[in-house]
Structures are given as structure tokens and as C-alpha cells.
PDB file of N, CA and C in Angstrom:
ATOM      1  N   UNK A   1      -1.550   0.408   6.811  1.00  0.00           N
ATOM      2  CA  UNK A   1      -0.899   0.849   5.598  1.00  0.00           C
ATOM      3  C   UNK A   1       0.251  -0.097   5.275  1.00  0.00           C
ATOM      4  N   UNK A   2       0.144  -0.086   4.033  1.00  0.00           N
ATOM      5  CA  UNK A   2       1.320  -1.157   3.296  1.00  0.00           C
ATOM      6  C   UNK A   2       1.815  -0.610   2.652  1.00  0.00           C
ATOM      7  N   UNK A   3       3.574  -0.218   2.631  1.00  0.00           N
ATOM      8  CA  UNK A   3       5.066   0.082   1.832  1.00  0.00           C
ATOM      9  C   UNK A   3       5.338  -1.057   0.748  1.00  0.00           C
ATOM     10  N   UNK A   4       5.743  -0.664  -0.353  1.00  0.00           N
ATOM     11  CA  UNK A   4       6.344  -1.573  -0.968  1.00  0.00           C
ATOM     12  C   UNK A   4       7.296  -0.711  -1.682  1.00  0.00           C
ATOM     13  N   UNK A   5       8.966  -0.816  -1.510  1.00  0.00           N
ATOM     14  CA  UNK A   5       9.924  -0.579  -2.163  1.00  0.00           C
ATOM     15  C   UNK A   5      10.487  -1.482  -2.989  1.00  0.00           C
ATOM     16  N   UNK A   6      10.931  -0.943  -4.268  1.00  0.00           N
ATOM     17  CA  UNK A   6      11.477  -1.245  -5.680  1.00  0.00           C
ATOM     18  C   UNK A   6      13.092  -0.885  -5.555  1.00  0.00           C
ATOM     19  N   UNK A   7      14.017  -1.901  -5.676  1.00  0.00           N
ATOM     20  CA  UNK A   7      15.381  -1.596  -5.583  1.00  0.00           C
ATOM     21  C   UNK A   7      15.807  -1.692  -6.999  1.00  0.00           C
ATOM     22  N   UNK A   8      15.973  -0.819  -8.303  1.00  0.00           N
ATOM     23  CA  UNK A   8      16.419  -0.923  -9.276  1.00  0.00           C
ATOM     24  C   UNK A   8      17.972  -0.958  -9.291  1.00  0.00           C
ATOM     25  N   UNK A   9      18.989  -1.836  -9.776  1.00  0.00           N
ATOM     26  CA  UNK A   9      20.636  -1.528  -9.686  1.00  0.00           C
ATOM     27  C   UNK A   9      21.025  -1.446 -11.588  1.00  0.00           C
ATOM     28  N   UNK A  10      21.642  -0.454 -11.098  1.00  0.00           N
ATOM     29  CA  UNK A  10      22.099  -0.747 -13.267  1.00  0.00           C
ATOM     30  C   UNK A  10      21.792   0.493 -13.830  1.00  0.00           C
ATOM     31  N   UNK A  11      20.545   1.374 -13.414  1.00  0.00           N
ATOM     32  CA  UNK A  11      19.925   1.958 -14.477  1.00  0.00           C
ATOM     33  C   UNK A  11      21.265   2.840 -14.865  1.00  0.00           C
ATOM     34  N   UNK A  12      21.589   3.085 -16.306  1.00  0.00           N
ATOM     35  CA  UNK A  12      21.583   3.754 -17.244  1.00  0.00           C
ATOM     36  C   UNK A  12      21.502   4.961 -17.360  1.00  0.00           C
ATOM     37  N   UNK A  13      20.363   5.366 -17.545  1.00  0.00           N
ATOM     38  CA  UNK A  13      19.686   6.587 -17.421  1.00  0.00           C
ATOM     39  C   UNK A  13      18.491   6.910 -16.676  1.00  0.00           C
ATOM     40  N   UNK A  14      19.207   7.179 -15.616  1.00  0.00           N
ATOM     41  CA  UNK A  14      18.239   8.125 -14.426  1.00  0.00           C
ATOM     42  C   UNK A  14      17.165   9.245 -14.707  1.00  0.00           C
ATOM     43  N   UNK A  15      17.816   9.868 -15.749  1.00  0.00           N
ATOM     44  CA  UNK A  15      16.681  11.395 -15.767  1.00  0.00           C
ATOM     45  C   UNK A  15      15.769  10.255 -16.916  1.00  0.00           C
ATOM     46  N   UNK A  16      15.699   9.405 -17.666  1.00  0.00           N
ATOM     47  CA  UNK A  16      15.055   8.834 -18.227  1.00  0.00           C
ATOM     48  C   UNK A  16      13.840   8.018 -18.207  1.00  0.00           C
ATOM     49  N   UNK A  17      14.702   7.387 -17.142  1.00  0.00           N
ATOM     50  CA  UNK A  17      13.861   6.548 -15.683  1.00  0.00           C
ATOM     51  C   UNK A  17      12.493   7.105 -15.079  1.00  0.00           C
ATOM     52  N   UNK A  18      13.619   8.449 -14.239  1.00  0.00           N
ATOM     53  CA  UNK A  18      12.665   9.658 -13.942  1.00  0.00           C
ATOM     54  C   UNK A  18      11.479  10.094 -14.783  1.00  0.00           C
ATOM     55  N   UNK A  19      11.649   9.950 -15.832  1.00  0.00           N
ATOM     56  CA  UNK A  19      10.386  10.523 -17.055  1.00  0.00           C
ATOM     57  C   UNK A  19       9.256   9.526 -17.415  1.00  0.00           C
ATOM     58  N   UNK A  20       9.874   8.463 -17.482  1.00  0.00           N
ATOM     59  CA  UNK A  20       9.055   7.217 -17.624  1.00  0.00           C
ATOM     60  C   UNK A  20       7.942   7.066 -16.834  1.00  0.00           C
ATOM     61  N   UNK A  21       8.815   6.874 -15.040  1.00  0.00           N
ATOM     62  CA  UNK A  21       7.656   6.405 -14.492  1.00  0.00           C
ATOM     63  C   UNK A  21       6.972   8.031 -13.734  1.00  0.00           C
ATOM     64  N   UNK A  22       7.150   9.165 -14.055  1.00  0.00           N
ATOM     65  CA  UNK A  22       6.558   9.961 -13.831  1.00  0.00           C
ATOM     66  C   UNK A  22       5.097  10.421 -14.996  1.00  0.00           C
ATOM     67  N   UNK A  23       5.857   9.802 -16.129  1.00  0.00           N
ATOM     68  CA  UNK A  23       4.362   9.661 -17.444  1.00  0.00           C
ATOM     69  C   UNK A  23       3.743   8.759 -17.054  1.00  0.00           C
ATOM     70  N   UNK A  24       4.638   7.248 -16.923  1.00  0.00           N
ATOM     71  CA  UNK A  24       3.651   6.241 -17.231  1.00  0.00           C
ATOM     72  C   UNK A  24       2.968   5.343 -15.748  1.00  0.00           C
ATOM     73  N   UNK A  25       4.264   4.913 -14.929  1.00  0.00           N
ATOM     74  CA  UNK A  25       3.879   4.476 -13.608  1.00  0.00           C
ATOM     75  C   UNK A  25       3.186   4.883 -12.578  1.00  0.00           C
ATOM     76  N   UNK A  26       3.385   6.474 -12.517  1.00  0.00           N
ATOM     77  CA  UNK A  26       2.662   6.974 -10.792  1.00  0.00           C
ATOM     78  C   UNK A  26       0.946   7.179 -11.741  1.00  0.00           C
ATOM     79  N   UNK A  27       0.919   7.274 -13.067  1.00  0.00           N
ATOM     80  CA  UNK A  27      -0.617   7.376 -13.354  1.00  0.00           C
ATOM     81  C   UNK A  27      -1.288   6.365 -12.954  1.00  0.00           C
ATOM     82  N   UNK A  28      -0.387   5.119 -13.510  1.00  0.00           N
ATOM     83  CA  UNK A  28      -1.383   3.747 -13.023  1.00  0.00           C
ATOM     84  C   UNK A  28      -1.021   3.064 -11.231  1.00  0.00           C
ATOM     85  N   UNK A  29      -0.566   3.774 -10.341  1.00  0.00           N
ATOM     86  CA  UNK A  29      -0.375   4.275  -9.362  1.00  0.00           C
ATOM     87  C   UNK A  29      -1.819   4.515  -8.698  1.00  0.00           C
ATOM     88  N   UNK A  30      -1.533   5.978  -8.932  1.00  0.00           N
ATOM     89  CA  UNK A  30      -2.784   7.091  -8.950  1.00  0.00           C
ATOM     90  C   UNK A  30      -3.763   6.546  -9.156  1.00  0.00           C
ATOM     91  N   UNK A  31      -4.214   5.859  -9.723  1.00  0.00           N
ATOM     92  CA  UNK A  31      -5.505   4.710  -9.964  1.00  0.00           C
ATOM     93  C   UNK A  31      -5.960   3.506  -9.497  1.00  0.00           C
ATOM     94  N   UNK A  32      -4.890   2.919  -8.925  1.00  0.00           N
ATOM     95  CA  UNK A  32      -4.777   2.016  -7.863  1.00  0.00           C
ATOM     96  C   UNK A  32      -6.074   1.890  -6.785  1.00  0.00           C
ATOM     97  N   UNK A  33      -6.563   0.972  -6.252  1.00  0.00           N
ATOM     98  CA  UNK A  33      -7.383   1.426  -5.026  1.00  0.00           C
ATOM     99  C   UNK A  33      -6.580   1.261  -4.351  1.00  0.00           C
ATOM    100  N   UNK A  34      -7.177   2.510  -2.700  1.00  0.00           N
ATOM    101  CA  UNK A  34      -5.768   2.541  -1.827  1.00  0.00           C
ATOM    102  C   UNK A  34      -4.365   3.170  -2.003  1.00  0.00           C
ATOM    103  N   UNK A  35      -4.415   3.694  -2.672  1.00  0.00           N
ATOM    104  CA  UNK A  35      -3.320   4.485  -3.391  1.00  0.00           C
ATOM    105  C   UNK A  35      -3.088   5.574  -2.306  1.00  0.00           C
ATOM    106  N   UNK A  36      -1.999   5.693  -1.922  1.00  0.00           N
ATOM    107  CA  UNK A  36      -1.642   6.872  -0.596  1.00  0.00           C
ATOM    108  C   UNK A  36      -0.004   7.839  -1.305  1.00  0.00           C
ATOM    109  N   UNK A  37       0.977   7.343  -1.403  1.00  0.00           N
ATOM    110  CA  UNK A  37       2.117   8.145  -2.359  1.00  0.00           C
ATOM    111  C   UNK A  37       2.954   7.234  -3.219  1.00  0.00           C
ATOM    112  N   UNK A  38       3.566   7.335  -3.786  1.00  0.00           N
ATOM    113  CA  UNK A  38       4.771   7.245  -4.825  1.00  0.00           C
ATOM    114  C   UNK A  38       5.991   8.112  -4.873  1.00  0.00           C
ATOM    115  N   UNK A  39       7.023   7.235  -4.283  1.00  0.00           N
ATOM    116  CA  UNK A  39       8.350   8.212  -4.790  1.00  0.00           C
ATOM    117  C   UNK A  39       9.292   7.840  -5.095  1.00  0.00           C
ATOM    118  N   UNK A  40       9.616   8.182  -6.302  1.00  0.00           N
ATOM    119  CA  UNK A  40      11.190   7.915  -6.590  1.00  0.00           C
ATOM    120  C   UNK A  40      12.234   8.288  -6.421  1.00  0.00           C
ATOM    121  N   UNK A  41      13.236   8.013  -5.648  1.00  0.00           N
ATOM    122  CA  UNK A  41      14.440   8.123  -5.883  1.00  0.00           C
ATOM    123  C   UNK A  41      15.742   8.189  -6.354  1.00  0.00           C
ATOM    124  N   UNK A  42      17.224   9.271  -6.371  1.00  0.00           N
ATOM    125  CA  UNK A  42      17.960   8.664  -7.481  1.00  0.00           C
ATOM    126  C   UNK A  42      18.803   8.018  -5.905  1.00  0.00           C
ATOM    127  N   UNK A  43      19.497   7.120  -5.967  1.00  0.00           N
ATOM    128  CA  UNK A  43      20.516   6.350  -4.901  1.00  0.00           C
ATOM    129  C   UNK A  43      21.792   6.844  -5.349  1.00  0.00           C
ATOM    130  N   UNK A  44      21.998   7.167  -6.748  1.00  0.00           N
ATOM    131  CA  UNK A  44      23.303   7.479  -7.119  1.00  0.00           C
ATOM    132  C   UNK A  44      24.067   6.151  -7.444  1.00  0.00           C
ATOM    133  N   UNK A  45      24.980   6.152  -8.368  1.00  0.00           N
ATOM    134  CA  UNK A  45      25.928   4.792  -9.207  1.00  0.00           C
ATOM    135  C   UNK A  45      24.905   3.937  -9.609  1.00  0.00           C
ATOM    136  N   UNK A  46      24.011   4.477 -10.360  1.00  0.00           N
ATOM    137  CA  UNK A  46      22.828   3.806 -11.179  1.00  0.00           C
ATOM    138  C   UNK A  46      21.510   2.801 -10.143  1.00  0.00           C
ATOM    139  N   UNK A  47      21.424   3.255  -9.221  1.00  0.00           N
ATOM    140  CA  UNK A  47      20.553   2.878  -8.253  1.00  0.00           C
ATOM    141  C   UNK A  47      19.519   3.466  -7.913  1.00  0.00           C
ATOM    142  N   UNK A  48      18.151   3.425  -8.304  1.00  0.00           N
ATOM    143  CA  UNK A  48      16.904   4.060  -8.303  1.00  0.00           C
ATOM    144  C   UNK A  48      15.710   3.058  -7.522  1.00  0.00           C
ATOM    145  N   UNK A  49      15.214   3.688  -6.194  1.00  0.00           N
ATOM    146  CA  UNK A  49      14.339   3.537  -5.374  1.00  0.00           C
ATOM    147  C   UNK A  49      13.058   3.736  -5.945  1.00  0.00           C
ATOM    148  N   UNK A  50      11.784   2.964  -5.696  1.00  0.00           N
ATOM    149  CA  UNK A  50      11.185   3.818  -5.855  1.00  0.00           C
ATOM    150  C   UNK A  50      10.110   2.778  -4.509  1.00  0.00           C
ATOM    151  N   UNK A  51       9.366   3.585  -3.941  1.00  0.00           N
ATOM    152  CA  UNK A  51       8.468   3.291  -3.013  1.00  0.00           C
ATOM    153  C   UNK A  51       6.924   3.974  -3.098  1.00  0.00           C
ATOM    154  N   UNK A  52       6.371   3.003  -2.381  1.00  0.00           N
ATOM    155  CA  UNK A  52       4.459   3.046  -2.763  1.00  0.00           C
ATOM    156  C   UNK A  52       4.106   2.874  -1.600  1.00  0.00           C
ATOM    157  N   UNK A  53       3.103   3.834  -1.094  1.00  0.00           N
ATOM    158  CA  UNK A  53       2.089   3.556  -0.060  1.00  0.00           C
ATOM    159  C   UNK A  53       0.377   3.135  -0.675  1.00  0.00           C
ATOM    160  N   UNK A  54       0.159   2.193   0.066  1.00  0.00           N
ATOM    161  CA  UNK A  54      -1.593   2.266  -0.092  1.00  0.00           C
ATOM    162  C   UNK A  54      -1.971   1.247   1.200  1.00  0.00           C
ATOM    163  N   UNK A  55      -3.203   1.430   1.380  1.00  0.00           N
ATOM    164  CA  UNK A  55      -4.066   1.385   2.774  1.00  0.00           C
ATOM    165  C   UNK A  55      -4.050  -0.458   2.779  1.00  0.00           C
ATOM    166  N   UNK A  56      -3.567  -1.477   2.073  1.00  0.00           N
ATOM    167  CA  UNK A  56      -3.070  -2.485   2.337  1.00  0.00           C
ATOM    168  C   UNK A  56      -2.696  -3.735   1.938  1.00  0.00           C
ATOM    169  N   UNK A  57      -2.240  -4.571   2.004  1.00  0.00           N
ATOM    170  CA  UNK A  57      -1.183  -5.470   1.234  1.00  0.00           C
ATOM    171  C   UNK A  57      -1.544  -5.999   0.370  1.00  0.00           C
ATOM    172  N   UNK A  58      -2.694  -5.985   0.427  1.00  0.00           N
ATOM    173  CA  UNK A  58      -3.459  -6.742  -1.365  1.00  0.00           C
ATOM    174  C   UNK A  58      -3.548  -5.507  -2.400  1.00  0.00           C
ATOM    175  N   UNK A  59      -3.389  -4.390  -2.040  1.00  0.00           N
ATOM    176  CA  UNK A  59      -3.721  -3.590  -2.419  1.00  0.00           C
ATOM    177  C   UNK A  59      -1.805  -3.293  -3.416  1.00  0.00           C
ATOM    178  N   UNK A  60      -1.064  -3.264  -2.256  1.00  0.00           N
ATOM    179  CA  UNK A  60       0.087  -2.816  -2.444  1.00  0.00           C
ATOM    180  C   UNK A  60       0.729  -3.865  -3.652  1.00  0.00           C
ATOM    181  N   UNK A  61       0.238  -5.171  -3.320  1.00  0.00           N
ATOM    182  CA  UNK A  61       0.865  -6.399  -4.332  1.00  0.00           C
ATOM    183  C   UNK A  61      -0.104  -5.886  -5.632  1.00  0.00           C
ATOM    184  N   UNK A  62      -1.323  -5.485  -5.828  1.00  0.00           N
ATOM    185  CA  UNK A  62      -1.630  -5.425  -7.156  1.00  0.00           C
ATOM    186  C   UNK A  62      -1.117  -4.199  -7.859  1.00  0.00           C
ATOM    187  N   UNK A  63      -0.800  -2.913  -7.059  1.00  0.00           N
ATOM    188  CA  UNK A  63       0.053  -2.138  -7.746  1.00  0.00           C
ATOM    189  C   UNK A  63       1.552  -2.500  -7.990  1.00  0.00           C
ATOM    190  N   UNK A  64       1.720  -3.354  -7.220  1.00  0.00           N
ATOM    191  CA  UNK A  64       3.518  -4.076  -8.035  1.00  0.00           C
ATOM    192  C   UNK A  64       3.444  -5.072  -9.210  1.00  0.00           C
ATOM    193  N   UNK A  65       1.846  -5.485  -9.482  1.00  0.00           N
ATOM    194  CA  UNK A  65       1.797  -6.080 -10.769  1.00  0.00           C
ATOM    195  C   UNK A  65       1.893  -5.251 -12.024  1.00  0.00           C
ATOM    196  N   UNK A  66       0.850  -3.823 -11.435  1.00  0.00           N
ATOM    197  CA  UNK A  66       1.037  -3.028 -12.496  1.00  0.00           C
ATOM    198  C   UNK A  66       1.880  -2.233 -12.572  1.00  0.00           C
ATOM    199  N   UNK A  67       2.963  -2.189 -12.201  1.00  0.00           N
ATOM    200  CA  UNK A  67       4.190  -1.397 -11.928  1.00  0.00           C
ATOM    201  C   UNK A  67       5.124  -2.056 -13.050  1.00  0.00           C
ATOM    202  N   UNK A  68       4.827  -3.242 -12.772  1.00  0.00           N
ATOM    203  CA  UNK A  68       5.816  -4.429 -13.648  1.00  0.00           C
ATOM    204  C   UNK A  68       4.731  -4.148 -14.694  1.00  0.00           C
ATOM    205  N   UNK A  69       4.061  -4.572 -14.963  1.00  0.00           N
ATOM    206  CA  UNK A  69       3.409  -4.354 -16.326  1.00  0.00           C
ATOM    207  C   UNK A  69       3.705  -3.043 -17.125  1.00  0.00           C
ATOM    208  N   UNK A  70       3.876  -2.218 -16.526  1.00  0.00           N
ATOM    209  CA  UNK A  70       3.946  -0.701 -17.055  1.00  0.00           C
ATOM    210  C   UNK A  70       5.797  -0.478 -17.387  1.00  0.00           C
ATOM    211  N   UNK A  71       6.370  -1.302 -16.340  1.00  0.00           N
ATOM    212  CA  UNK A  71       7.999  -1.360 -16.939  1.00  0.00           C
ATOM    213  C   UNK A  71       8.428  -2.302 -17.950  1.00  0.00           C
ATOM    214  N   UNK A  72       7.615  -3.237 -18.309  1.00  0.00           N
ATOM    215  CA  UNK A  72       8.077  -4.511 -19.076  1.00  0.00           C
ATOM    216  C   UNK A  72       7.850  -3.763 -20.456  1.00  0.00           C
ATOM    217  N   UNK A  73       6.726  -2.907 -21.139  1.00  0.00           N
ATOM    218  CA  UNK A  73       6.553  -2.177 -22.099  1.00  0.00           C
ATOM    219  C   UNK A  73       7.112  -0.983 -22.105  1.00  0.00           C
ATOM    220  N   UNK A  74       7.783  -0.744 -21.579  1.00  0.00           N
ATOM    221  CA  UNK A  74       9.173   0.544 -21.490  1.00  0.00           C
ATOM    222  C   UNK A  74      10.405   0.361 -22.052  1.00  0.00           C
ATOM    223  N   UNK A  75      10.853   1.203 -22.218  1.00  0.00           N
ATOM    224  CA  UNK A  75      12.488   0.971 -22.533  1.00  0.00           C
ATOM    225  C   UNK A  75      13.362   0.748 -21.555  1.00  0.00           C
ATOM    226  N   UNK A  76      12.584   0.427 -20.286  1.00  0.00           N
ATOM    227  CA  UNK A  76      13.074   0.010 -18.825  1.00  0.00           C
ATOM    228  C   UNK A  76      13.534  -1.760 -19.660  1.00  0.00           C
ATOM    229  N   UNK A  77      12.262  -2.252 -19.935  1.00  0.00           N
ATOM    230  CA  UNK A  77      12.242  -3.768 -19.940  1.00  0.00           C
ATOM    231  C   UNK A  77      13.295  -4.536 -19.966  1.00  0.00           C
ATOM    232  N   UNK A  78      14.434  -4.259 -19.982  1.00  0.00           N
ATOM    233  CA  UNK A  78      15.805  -5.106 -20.060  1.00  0.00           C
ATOM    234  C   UNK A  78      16.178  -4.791 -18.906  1.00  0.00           C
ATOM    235  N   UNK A  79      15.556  -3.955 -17.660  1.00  0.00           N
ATOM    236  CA  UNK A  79      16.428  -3.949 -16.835  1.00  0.00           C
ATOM    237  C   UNK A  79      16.329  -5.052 -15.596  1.00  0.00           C
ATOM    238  N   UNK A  80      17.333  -5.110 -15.235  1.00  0.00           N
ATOM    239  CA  UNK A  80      17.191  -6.979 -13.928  1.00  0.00           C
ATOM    240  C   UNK A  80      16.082  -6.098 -13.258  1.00  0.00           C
ATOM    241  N   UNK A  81      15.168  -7.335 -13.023  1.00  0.00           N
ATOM    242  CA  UNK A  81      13.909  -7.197 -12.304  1.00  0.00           C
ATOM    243  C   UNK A  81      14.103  -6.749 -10.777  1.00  0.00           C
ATOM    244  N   UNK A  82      13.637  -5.769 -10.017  1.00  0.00           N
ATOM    245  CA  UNK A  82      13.695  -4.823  -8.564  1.00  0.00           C
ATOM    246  C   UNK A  82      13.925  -5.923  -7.936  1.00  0.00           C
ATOM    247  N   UNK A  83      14.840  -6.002  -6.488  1.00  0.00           N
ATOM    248  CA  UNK A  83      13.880  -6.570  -5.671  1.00  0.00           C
ATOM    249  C   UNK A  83      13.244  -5.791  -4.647  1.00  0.00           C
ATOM    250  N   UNK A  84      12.092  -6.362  -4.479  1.00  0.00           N
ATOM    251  CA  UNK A  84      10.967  -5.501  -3.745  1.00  0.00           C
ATOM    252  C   UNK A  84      10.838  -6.330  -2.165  1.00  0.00           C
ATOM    253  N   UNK A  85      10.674  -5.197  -1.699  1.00  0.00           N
ATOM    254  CA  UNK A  85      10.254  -5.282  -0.402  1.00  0.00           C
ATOM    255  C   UNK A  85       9.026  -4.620   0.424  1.00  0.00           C
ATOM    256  N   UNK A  86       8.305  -5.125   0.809  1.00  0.00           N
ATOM    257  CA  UNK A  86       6.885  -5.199   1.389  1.00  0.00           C
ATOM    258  C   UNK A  86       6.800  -5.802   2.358  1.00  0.00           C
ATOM    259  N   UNK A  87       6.163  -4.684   3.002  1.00  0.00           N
ATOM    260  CA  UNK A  87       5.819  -4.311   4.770  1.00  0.00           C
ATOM    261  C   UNK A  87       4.651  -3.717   5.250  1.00  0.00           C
ATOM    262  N   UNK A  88       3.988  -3.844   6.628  1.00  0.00           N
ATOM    263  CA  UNK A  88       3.502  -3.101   6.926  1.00  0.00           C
ATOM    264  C   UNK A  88       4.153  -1.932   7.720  1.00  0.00           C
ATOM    265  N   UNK A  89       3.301  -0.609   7.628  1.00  0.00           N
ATOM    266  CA  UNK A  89       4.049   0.492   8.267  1.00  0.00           C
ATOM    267  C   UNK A  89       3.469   0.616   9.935  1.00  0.00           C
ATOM    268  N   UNK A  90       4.347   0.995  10.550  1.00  0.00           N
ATOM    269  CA  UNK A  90       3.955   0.931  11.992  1.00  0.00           C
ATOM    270  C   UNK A  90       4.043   2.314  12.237  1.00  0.00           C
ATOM    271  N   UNK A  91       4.960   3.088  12.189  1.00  0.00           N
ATOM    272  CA  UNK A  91       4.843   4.198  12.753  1.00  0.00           C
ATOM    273  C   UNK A  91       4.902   5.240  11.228  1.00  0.00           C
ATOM    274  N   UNK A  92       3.840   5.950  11.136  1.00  0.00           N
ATOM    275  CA  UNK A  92       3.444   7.606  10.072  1.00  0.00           C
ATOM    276  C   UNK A  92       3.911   8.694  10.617  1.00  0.00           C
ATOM    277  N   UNK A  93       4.065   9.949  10.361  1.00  0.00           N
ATOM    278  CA  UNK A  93       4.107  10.873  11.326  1.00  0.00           C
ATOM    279  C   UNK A  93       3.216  11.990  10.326  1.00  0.00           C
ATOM    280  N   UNK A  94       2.834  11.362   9.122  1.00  0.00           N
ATOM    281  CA  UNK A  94       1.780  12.504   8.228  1.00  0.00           C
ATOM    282  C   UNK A  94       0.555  12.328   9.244  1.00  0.00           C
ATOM    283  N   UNK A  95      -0.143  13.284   8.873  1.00  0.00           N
ATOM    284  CA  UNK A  95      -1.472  13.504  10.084  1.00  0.00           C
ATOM    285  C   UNK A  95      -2.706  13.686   9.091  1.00  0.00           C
TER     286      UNK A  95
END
């Protein structure tokens, strides 16, 4: 399994954020092959997480294309681009 976290700094509007990629991102997510979860986070002082599981790293890099594709046509699109981080996971404890 392959993680990939999204470090957003800046946002604006959080509950906004929140709405966006709960309409528009976790659908094209959800469709992904390999697709395992999605979650977003608020970090607090305009800092929003958001992290992706799927079964592996080619998998995980083409949902960060469409992640970016799906934020660039948002009212996100001005915001400084995540930096992302991608890993494999070693230890799960879901069963």
C-alpha cells in the first residue's frame, strides 16, 4: 500500500475547501484503481491535510494527477501548489 499526503498552507476557507473536495475530489478518488481511503484534514491557521491510500505507487501518483486536475478547475486554483509526500506504508492496523 501507497500513502500520499497533500500539505495545503494558506487556505482561506476551510469549510469551503471541505465542500469542494468532498463534491469534487474524493469522487474522482473513489474511481481511481486501487483506491483504499481519503481524508481530509483541518491543521488549523489555514493548513489543510489531506491524505490517500491505494494498493500502489503508480496507482497513488495517478490519483495526485487527478487530484491536481480536479483543484486547478476549482476556486482552490490560486492556491500554492501542496507539497506532497509519498510513501510506502509498513505497518496498517485496519484488518
Amino acid at each position: 500500500m501507497f500513502l500520499s499526503i497533500r500539505k495545503y498552507d494558506n487556505v482561506q476557507n476551510v469549510a469551503h475547501m471541505k465542500q469542494e473536495a468532498g463534491d469534487k475530489v474524493l469522487p474522482a478518488m473513489r474511481d481511481a484503481a486501487g483506491f483504499r481511503s481519503y481524508t481530509v484534514v483541518d491543521c488549523g491557521n489555514g493548513q489543510v491535510l489531506s491524505i490517500s491510500v491505494f494498493d500502489s505507487r503508480e496507482q497513488a501518483d495517478k490519483a495526485n494527477q487527478s487530484a491536481k486536475a480536479v483543484v486547478q478547475n476549482s476556486p482552490f486554483a490560486n492556491l500554492t501548489p501542496p507539497d506532497i509526500t509519498l510513501g510506502e506504508v509498513l505497518i496498517d492496523n485496519r484488518k
